[in-house]
N, C-alpha and C. Protein backbone atom coordinates (compact mmCIF):
# COMPACT_ATOMS: atom_id res chain seq x y z
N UNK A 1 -75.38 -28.46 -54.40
CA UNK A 1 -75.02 -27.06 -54.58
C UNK A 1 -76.12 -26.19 -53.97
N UNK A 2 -75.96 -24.90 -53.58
CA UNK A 2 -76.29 -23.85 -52.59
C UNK A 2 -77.77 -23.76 -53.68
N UNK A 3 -79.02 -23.19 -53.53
CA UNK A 3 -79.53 -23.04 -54.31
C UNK A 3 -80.68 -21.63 -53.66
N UNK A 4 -80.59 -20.37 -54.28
CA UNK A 4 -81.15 -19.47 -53.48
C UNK A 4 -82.31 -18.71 -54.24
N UNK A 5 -83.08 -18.53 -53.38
CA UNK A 5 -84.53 -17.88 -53.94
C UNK A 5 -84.07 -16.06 -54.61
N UNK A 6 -83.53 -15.30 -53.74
CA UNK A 6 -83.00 -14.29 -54.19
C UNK A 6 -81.09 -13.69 -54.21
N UNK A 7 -80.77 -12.84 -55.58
CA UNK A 7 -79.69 -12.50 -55.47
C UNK A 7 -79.64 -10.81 -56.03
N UNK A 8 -78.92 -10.56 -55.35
CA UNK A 8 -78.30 -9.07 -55.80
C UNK A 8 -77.16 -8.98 -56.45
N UNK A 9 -76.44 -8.52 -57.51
CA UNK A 9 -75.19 -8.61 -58.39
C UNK A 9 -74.66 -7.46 -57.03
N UNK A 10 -73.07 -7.88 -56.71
CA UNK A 10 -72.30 -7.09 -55.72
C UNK A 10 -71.19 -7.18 -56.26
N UNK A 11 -69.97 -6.76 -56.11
CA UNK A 11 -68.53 -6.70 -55.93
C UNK A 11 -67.48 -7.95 -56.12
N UNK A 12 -68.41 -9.17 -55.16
CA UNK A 12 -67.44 -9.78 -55.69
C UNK A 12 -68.12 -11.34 -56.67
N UNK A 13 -69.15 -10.67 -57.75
CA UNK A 13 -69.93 -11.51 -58.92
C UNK A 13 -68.80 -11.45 -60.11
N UNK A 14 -68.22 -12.19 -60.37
CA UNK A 14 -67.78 -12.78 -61.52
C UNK A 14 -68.73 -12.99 -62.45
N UNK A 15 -69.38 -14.08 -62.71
CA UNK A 15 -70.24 -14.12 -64.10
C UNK A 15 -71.43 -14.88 -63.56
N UNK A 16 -72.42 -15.23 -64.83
CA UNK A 16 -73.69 -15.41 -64.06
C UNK A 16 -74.02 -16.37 -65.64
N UNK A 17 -74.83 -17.44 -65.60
CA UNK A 17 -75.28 -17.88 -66.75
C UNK A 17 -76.39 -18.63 -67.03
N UNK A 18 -77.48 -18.68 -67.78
CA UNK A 18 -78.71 -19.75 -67.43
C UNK A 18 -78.41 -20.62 -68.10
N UNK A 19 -79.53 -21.66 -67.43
CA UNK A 19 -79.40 -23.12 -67.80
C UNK A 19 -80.76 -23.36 -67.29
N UNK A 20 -82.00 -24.54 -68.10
CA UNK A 20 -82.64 -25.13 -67.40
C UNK A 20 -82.69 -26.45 -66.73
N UNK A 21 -83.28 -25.83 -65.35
CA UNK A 21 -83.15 -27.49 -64.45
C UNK A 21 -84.06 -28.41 -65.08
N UNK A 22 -84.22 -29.98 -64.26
CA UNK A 22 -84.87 -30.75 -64.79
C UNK A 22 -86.25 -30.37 -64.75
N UNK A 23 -86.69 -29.83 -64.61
CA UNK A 23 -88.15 -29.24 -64.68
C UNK A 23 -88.72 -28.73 -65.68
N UNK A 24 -87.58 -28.04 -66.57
CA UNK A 24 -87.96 -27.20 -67.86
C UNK A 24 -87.71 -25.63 -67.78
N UNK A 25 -87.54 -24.95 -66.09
CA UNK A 25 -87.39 -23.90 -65.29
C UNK A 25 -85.74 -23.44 -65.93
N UNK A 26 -86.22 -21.75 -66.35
CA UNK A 26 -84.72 -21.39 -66.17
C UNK A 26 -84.27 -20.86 -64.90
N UNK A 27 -83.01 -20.84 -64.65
CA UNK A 27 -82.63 -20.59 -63.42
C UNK A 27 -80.78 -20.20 -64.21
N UNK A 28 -80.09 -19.56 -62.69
CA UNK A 28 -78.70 -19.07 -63.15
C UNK A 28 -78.07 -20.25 -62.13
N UNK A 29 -76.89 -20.17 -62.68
CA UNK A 29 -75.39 -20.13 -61.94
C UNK A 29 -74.78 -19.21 -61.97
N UNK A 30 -74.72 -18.53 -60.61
CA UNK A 30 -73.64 -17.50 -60.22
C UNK A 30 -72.54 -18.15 -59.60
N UNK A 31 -71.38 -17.41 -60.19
CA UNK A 31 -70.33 -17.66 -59.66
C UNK A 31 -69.17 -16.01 -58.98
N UNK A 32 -69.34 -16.39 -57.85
CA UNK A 32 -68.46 -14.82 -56.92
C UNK A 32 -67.12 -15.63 -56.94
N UNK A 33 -66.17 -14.67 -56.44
CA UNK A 33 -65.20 -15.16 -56.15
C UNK A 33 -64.70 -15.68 -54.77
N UNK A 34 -65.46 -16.30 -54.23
CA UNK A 34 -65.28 -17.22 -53.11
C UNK A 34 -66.68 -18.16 -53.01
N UNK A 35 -67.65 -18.40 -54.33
CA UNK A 35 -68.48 -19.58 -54.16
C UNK A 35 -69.19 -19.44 -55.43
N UNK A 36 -69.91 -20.59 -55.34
CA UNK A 36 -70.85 -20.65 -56.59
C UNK A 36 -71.89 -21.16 -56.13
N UNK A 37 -73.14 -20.97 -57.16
CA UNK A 37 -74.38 -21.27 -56.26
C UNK A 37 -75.47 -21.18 -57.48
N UNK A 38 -76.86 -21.71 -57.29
CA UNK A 38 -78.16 -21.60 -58.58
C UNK A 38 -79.06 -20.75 -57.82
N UNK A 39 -79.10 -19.51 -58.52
CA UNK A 39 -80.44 -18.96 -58.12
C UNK A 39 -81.78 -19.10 -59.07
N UNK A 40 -82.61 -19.30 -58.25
CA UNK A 40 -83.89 -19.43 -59.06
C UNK A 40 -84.86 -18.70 -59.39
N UNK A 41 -84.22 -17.74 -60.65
CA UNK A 41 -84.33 -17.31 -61.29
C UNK A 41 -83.60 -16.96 -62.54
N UNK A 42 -84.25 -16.18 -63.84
CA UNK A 42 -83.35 -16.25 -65.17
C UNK A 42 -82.51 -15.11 -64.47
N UNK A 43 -81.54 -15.16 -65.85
CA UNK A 43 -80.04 -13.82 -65.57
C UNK A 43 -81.14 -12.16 -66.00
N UNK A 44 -82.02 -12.16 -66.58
CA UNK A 44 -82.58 -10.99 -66.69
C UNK A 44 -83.22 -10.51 -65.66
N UNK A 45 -83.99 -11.77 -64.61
CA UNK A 45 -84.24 -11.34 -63.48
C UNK A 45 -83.73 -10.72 -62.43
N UNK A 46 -82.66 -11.59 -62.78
CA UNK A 46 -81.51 -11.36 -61.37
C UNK A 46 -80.87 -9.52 -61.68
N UNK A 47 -80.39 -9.34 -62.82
CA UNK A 47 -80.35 -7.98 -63.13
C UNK A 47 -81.23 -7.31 -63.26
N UNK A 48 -82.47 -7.08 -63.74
CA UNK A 48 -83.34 -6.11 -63.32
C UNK A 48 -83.68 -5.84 -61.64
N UNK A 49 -83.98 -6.65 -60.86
CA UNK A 49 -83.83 -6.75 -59.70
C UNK A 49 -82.67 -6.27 -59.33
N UNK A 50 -81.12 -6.38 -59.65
CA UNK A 50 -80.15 -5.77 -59.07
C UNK A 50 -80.25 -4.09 -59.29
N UNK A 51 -80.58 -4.21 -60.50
CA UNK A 51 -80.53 -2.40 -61.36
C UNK A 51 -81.93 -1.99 -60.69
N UNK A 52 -82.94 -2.35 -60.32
CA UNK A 52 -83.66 -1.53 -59.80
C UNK A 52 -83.57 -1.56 -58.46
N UNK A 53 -82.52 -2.08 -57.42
CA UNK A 53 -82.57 -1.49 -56.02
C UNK A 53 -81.66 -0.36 -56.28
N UNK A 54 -81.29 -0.07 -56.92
CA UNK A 54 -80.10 1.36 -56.91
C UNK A 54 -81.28 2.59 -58.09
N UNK A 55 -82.34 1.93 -58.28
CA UNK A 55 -82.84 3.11 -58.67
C UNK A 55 -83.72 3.50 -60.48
N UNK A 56 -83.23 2.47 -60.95
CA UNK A 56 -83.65 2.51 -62.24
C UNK A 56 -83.74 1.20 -62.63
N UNK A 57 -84.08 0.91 -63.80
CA UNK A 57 -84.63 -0.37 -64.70
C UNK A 57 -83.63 -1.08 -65.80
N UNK A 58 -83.51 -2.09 -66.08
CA UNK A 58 -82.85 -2.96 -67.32
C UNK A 58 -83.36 -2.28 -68.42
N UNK A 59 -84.38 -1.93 -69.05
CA UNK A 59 -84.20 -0.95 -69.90
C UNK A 59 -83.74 0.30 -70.31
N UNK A 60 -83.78 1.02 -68.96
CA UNK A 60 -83.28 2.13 -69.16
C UNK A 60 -81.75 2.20 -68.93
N UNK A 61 -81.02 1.37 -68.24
CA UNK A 61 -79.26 0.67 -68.69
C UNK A 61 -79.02 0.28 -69.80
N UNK A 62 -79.71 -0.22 -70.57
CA UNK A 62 -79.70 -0.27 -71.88
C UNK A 62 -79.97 0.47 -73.11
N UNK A 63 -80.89 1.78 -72.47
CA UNK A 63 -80.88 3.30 -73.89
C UNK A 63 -79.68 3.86 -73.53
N UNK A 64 -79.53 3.92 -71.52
CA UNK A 64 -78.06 5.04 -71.32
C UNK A 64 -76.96 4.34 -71.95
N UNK A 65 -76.86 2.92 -72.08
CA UNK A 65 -75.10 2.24 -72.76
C UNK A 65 -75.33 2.37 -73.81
N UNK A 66 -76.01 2.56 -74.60
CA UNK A 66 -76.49 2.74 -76.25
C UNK A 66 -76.50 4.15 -76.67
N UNK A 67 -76.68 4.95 -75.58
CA UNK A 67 -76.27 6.49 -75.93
C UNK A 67 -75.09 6.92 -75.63
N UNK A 68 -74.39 6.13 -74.60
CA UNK A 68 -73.32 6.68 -74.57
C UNK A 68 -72.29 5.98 -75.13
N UNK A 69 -72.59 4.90 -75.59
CA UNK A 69 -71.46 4.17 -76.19
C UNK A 69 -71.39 4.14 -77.71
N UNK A 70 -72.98 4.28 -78.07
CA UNK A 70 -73.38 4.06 -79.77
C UNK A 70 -74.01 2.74 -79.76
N UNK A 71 -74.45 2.85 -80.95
CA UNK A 71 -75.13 1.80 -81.24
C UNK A 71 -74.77 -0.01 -81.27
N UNK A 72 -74.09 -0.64 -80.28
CA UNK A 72 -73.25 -1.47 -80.64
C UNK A 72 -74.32 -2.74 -79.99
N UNK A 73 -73.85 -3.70 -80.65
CA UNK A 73 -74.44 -4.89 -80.47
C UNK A 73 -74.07 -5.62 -79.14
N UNK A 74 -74.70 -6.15 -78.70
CA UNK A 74 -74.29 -6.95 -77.17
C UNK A 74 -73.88 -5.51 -76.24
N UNK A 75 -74.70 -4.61 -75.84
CA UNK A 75 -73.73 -3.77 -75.38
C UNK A 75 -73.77 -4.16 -73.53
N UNK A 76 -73.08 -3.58 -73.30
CA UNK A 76 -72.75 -3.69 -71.43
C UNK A 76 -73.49 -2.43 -71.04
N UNK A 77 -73.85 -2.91 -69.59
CA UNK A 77 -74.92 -3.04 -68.33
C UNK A 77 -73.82 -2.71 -67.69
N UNK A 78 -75.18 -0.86 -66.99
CA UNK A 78 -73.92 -0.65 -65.67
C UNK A 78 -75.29 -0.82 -64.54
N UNK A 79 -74.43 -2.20 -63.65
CA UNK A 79 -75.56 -2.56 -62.83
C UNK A 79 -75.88 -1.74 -61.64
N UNK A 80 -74.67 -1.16 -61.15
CA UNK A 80 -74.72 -0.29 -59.55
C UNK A 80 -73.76 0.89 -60.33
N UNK A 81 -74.07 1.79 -60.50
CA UNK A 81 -73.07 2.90 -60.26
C UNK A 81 -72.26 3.26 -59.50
N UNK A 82 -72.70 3.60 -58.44
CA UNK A 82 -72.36 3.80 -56.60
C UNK A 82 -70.85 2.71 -56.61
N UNK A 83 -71.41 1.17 -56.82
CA UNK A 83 -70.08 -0.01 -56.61
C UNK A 83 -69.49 0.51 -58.20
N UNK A 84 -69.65 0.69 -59.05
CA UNK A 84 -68.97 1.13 -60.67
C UNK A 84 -69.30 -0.64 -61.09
N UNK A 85 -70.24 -1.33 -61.08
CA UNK A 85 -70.59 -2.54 -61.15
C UNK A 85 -70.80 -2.57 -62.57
N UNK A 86 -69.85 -2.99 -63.80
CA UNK A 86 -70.92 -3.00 -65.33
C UNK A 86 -70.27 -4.96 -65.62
N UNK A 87 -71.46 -4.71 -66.28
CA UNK A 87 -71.43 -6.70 -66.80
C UNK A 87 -71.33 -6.15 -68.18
N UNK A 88 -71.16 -7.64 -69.03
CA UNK A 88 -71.49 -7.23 -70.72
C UNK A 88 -72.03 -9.07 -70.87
N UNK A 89 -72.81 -9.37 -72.19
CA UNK A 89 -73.35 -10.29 -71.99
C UNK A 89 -72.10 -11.02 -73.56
N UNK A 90 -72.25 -12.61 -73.07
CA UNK A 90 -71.57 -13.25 -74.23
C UNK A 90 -72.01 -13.39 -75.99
N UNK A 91 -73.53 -13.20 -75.49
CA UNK A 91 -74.32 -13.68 -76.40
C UNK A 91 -75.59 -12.29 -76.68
N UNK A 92 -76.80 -11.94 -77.13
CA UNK A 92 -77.72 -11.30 -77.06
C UNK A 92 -78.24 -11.35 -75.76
N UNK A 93 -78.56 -10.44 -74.93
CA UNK A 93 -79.30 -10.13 -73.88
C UNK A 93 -80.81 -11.04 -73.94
N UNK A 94 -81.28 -11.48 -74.92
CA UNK A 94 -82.29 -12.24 -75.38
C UNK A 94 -82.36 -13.23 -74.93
N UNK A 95 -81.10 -13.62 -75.42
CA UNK A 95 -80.70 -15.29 -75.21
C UNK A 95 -80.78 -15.64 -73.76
N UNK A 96 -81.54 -16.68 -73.41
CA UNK A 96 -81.58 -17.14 -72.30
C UNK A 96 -80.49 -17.85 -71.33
N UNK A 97 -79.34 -18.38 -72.41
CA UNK A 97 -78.72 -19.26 -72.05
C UNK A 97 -77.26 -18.22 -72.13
N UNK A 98 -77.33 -16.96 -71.67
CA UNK A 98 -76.33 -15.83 -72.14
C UNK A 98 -75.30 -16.20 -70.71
N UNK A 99 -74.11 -15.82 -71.00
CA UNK A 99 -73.23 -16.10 -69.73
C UNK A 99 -72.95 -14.05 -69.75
N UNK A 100 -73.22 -13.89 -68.40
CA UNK A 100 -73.29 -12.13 -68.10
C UNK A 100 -71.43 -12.07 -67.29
N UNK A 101 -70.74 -11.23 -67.67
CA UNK A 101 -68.99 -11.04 -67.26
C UNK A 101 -69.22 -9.44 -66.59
N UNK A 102 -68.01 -10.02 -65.35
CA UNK A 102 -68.21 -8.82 -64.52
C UNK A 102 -66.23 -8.66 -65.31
N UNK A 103 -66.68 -7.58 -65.55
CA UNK A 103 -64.75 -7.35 -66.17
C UNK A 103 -63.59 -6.75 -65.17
N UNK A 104 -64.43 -6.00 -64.03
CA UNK A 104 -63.38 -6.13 -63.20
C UNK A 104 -62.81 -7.23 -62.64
N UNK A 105 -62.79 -8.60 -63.03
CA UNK A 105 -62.36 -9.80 -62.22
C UNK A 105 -61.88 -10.68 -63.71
N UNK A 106 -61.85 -9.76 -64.53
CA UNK A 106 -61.14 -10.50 -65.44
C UNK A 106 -59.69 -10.41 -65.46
N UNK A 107 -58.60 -11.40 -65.12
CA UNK A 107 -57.32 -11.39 -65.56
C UNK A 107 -56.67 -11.27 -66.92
N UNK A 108 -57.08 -12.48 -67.77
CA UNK A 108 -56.62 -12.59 -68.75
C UNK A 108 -57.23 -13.36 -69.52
N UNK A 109 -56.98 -13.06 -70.95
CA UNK A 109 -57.83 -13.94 -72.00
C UNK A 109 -57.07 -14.57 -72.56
N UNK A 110 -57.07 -15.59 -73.20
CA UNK A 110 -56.34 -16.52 -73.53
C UNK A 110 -56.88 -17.59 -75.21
N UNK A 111 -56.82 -17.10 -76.18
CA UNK A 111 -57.15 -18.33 -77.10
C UNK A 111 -57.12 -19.39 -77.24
N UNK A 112 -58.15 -20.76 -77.42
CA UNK A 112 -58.41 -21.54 -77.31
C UNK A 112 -59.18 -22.23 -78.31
N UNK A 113 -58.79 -22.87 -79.16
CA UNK A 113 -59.47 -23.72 -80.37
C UNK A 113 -60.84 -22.92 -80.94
N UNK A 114 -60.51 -21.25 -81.32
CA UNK A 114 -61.57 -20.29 -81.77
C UNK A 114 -63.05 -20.04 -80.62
N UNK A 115 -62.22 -20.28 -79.21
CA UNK A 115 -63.15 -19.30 -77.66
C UNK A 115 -61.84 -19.08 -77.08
N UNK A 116 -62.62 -18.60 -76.38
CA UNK A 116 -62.16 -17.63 -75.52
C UNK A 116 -61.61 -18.61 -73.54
N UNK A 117 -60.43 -18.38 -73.37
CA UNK A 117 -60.65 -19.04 -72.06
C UNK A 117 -60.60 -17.77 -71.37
N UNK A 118 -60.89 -17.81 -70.13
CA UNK A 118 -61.09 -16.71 -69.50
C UNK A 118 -60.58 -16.54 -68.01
N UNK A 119 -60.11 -16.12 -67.31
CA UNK A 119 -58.93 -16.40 -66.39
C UNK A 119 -59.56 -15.18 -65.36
N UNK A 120 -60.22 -15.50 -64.32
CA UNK A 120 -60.81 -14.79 -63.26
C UNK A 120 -59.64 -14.77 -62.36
N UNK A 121 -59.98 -13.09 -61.71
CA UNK A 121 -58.73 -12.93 -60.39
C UNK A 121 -58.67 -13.69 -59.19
N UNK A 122 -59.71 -14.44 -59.28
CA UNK A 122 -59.33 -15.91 -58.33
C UNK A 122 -58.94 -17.42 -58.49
N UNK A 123 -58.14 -16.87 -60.02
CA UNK A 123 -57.46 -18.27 -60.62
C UNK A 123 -58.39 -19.00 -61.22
N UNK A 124 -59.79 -19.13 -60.96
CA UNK A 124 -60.96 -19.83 -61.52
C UNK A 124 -60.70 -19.56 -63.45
N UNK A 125 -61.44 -20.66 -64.11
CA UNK A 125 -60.99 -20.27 -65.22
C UNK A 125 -62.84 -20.91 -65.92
N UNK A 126 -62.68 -20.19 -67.60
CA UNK A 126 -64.28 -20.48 -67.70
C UNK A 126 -63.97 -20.28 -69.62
N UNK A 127 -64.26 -21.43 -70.23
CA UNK A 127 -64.32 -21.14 -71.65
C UNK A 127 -65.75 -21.02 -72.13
N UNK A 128 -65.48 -19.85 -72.63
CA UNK A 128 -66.81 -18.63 -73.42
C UNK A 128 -66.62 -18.71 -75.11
N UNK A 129 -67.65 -19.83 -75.97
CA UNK A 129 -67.86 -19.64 -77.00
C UNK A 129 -67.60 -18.43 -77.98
N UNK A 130 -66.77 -18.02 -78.00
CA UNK A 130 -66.41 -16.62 -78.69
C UNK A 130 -65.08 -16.32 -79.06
N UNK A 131 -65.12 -16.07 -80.13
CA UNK A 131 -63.09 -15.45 -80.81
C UNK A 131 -62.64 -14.48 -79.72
N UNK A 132 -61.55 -14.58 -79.46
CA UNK A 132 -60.64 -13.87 -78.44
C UNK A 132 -61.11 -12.75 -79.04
N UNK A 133 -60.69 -12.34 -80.40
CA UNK A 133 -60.63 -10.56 -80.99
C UNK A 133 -62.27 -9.89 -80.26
N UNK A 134 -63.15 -10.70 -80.66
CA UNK A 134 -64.73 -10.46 -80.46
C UNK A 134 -64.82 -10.25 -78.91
N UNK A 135 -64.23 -11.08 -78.15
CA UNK A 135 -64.29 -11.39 -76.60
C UNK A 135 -63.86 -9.97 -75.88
N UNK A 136 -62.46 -9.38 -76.39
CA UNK A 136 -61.70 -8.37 -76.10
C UNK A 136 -62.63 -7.07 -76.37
N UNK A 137 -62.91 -6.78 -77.31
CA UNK A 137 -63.68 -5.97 -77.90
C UNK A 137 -64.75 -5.87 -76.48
N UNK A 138 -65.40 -6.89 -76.33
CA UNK A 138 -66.43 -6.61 -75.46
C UNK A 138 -66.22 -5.93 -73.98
N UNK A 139 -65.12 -6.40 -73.73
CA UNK A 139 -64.43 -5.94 -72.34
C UNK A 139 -63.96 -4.70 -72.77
N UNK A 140 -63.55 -4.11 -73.64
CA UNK A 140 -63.60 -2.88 -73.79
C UNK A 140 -64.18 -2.47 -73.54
N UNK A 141 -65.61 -2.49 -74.74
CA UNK A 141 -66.87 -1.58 -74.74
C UNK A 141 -67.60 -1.78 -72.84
N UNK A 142 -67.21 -2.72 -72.39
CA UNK A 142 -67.75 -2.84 -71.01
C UNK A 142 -66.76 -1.50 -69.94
N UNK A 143 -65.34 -1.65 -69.93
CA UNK A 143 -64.27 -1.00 -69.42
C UNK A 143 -64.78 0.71 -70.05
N UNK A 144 -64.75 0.68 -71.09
CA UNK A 144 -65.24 2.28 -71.54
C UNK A 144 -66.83 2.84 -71.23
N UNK A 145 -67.27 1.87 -70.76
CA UNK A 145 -69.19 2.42 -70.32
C UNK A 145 -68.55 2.60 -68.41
N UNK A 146 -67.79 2.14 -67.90
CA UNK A 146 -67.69 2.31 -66.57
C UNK A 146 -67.14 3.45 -66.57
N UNK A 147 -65.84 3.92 -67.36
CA UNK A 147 -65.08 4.79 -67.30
C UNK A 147 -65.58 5.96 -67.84
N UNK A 148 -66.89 6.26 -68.91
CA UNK A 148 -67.34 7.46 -69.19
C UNK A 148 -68.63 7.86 -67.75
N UNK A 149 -69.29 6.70 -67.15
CA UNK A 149 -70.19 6.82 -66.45
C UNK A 149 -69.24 7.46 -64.74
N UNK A 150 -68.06 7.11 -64.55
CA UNK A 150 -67.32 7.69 -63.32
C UNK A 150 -66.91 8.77 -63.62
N UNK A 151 -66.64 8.97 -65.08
CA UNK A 151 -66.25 10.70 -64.90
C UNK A 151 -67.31 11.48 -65.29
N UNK A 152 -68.68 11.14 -65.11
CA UNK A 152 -69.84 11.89 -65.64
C UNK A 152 -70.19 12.77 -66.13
N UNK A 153 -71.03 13.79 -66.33
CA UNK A 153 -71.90 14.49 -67.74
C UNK A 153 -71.00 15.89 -67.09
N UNK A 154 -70.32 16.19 -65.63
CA UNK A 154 -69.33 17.23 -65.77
C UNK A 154 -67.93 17.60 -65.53
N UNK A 155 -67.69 16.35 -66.78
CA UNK A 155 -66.10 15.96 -66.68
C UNK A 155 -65.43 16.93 -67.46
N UNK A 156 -64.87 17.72 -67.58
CA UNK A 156 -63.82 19.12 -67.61
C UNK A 156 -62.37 18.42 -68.87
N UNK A 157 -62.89 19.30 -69.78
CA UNK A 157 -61.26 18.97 -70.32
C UNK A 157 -60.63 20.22 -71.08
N UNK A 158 -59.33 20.16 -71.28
CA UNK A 158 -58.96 21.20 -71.47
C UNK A 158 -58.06 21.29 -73.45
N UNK A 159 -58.03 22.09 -73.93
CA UNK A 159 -57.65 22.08 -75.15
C UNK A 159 -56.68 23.57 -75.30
N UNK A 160 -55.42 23.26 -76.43
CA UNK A 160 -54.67 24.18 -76.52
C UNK A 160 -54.89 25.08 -77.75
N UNK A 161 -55.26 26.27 -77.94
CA UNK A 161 -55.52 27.00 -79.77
C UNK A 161 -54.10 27.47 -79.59
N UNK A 162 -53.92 27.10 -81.50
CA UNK A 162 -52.27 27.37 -81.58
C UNK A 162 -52.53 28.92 -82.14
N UNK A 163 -52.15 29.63 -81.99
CA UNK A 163 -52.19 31.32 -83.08
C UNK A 163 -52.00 30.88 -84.20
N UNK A 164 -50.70 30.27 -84.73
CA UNK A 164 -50.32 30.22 -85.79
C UNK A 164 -51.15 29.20 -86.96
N UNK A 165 -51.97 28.13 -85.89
CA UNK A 165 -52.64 27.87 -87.42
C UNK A 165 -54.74 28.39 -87.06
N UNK A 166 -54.81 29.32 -86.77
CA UNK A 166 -55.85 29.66 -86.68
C UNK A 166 -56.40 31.07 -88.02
N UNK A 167 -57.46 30.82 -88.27
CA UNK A 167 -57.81 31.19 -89.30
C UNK A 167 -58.13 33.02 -89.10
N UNK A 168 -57.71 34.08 -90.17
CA UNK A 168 -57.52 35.62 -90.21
C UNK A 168 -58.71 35.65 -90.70
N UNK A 169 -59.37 36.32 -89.94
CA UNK A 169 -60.79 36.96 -90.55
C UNK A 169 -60.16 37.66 -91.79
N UNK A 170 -61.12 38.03 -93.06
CA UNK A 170 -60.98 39.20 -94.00
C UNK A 170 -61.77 40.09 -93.30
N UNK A 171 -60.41 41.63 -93.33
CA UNK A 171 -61.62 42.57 -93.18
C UNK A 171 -62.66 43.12 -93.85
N UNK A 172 -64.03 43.43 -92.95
CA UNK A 172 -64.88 43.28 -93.93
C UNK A 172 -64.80 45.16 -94.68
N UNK A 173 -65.24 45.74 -95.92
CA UNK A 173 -65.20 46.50 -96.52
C UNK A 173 -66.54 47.70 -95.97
N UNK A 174 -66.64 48.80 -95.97
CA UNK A 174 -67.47 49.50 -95.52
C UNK A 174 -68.03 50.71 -96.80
């Protein structure tokens, strides 16, 4: 298998996951949708390195998805803005051995003896330790951090006041 010194998360990254080689070394498997390959390096590397050629840091993707999403556990990473690139992780961002999901290339989820199978838009398929309900959830919270970050901080909305249930000042007395 392909084995590469450096990677950038792009367009067409499906998921990413560590494992150590025989050495004791962590390192990933990335998988795009037309190859798979070990880069050597962990999945935190490989994303900080991706998030800081567009400009900012793995920490600071992680106060903006936590402010704009709330306080939620496992939350999703928007890696490129510019591509609308967000991952979410399976496990704690901690965890070394975390499998990272790009959700635009997710088809469909599927239950499987309490995980998750997971059905990539290139037919590839990948079972993820996790309850479907828990799994879904995450692709949400991933799908809703892309979708508040594309319509950004001057997104316009509009609201209707009815007359009839709006509240009559008392006049005041003089």
């Amino acid at each position: 298998m392909l084995i590469k010194r450096h990677y950038l998360i792009n367009q067409q990254f499906m998921s990413m996951a560590g494992f150590y080689d025989r050495h004791g070394k962590l390192c990933t498997l990335v998988r795009e949708t037309e190859r798979t390959f070990i880069v050597d390096k962990s999945p935190i590397e490989i994303l900080d390195e991706s998030i800081c050629w567009v400009g900012y840091d793995l920490k600071g993707a992680i106060l903006a998805s936590k402010r704009l999403l709330g306080d939620i556990q496992m939350c999703p990473i928007m890696v490129n803005p510019v591509e609308r690139i967000v991952l979410f992780p399976t496990q704690s961002h901690k965890n070394a051995e975390t499998t990272w999901l790009n959700p635009a290339h997710i088809r469909r989820t599927i239950s499987m003896n309490r995980q998750t199978l997971v059905r990539f838009t290139n037919g590839t398929t990948l079972l993820i330790p996790s309850r479907l309900s828990s799994f879904n959830t995450k692709i949400q919270n991933a799908e809703q951090l892309e979708d508040i970050t594309a319509r950004g901080p001057n997104s316009t909305f509009s609201f209707i006041l009815d007359p009839k249930k709006r509240k009559k000042k008392k006049k005041q007395r003089q």
